[in-house]
Protein backbone atom coordinates (compact mmCIF):
# COMPACT_ATOMS: atom_id res chain seq x y z
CA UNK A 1 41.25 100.36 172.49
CA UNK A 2 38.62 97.48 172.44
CA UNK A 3 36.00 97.69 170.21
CA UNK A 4 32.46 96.03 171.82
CA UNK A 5 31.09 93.12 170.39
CA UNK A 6 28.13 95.16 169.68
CA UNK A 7 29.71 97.14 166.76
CA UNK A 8 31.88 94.23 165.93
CA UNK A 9 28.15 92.55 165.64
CA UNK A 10 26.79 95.84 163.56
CA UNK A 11 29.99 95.91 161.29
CA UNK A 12 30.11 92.56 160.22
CA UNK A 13 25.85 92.78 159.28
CA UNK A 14 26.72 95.83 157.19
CA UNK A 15 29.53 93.92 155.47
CA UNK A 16 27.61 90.78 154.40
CA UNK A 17 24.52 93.30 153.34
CA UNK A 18 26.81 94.78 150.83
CA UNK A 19 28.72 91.99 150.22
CA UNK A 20 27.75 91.27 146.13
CA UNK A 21 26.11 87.89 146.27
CA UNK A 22 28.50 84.98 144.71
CA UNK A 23 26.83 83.58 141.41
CA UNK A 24 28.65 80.38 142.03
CA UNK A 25 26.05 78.08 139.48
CA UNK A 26 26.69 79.99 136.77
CA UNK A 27 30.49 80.78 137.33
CA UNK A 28 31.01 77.05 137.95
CA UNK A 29 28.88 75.95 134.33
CA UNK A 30 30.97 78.79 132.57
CA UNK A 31 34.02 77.46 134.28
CA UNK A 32 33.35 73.89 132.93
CA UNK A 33 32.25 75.15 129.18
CA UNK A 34 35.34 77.30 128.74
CA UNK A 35 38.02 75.21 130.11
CA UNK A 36 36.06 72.08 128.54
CA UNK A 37 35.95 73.70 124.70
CA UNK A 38 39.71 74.35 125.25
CA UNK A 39 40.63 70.73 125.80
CA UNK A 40 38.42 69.95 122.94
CA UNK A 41 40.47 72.67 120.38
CA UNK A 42 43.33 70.39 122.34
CA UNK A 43 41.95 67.39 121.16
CA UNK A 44 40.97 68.45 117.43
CA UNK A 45 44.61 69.13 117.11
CA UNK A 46 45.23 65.59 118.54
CA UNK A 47 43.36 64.25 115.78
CA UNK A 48 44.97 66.37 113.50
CA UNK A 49 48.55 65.62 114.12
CA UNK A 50 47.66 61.51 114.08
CA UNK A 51 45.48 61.73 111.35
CA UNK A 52 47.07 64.28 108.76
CA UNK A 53 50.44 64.24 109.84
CA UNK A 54 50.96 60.41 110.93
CA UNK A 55 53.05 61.25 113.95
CA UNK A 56 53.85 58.89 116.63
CA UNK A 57 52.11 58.98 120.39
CA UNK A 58 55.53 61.41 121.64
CA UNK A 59 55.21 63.39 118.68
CA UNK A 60 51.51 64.15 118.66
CA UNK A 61 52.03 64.95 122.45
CA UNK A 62 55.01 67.73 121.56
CA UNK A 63 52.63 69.08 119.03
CA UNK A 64 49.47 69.43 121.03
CA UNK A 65 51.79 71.28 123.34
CA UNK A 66 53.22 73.60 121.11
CA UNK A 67 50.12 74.49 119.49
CA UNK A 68 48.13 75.10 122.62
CA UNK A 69 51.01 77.45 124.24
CA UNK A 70 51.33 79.08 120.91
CA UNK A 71 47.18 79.78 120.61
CA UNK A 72 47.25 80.48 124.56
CA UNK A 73 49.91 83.26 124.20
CA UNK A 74 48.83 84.49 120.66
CA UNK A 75 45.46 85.09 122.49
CA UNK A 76 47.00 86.68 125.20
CA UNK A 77 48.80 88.53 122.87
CA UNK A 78 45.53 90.03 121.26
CA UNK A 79 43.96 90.32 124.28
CA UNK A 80 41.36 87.82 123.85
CA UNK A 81 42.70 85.61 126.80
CA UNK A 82 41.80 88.30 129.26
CA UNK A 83 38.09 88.69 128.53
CA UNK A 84 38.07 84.74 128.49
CA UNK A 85 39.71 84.78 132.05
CA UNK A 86 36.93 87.10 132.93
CA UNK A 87 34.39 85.01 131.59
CA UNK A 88 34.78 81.54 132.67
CA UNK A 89 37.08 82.12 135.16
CA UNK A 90 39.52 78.98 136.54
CA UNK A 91 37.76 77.46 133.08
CA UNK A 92 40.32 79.12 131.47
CA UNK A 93 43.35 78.91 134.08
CA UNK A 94 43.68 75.24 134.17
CA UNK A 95 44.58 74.06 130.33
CA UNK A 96 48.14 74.58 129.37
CA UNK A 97 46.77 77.75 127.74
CA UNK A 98 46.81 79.16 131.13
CA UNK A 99 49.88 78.26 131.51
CA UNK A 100 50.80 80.55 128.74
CA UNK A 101 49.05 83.56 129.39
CA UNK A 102 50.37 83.28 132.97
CA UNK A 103 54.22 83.69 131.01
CA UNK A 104 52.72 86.22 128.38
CA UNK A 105 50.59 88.55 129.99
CA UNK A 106 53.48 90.07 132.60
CA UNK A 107 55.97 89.89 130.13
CA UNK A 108 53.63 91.97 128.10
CA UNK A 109 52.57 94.53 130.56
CA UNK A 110 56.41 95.39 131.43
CA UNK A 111 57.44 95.60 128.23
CA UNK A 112 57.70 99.57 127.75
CA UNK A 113 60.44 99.26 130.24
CA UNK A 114 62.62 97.39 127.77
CA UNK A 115 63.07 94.05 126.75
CA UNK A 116 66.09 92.52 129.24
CA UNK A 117 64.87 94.48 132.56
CA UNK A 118 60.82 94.55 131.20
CA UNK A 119 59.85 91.62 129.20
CA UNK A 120 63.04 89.01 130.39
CA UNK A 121 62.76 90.09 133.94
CA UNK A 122 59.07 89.22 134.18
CA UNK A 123 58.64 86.46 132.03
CA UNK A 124 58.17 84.04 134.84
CA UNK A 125 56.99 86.89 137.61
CA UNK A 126 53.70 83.93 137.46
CA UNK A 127 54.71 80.93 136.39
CA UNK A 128 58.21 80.83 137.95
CA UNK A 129 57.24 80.15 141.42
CA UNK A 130 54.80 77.47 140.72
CA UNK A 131 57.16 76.29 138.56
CA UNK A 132 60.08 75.78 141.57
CA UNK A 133 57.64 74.29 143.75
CA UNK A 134 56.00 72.20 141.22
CA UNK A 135 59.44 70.67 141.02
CA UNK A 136 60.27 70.88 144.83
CA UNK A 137 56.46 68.76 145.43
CA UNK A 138 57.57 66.33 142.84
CA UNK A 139 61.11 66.07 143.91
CA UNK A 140 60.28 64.90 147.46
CA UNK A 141 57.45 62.60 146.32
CA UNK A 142 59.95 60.85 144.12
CA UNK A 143 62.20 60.42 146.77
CA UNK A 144 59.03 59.64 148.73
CA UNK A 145 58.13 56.86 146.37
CA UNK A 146 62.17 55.08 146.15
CA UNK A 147 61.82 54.99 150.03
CA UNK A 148 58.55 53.32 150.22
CA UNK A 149 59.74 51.03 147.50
């Protein structure tokens, strides 16, 4: 059965009537406040490990690292994160605090089911495929790059 192009016509004019209209201004300013307050928390601990606790440039990177993952998943863990994601949407994805709650937040949701098969089994559900191909991508453009060179 064919449906005319006449309905196809009428359909897709009732779809993009009550289609909610994108705010994409205001999602993209919220976007860049959120994700750009995070990197500076990042970068007051920066300032904090070289200032206060004299580490070396390797050091004060391990840190700032540590830190963020541990604020990122403590967040998550209080449910804070969430209503951020909500907020300033990929603002709050992109950090390495993202990169946390993407870990946290499954493990969290499947933990009633125990913590091998709930929380150990979906600790990477997210992460672990971006992850393997994050390596795969930079595998083959380091080969990429001893070829060219």
């Amino acid at each position: 059965m064919k449906i005319s192009t006449d309905k196809s016509k009428e359909y897709q004019a009732v779809v993009q009537e009550r289609m909610p209209k994108s705010k994409v201004f205001s999602q993209l300013v919220r976007a860049f406040l959120v994700g750009g307050l995070i990197c500076c928390v990042g970068e007051g601990v920066r300032q904090i490990a070289q200032t206060y606790l004299s580490m070396d440039e390797k050091g004060v990177s391990a840190f700032v690292s540590i830190v963020m993952i541990f604020l990122g998943s403590l967040l998550t863990g209080l449910g804070v994160y969430d209503k951020l994601g909500k907020f300033a949407g990929a603002g709050s994805v992109v950090p390495i605090t993202g990169f946390a709650n993407s870990i946290v937040a499954p493990a969290m949701e499947h933990k009633v089911e125990g913590y091998v098969l709930g929380v150990g089994a979906k600790l990477f559900s997210i992460a672990g495929p971006v992850l393997v191909y994050g390596t795969i991508a930079s595998m083959i453009v380091g080969i990429i790059a001893l070829i060219v060179e």
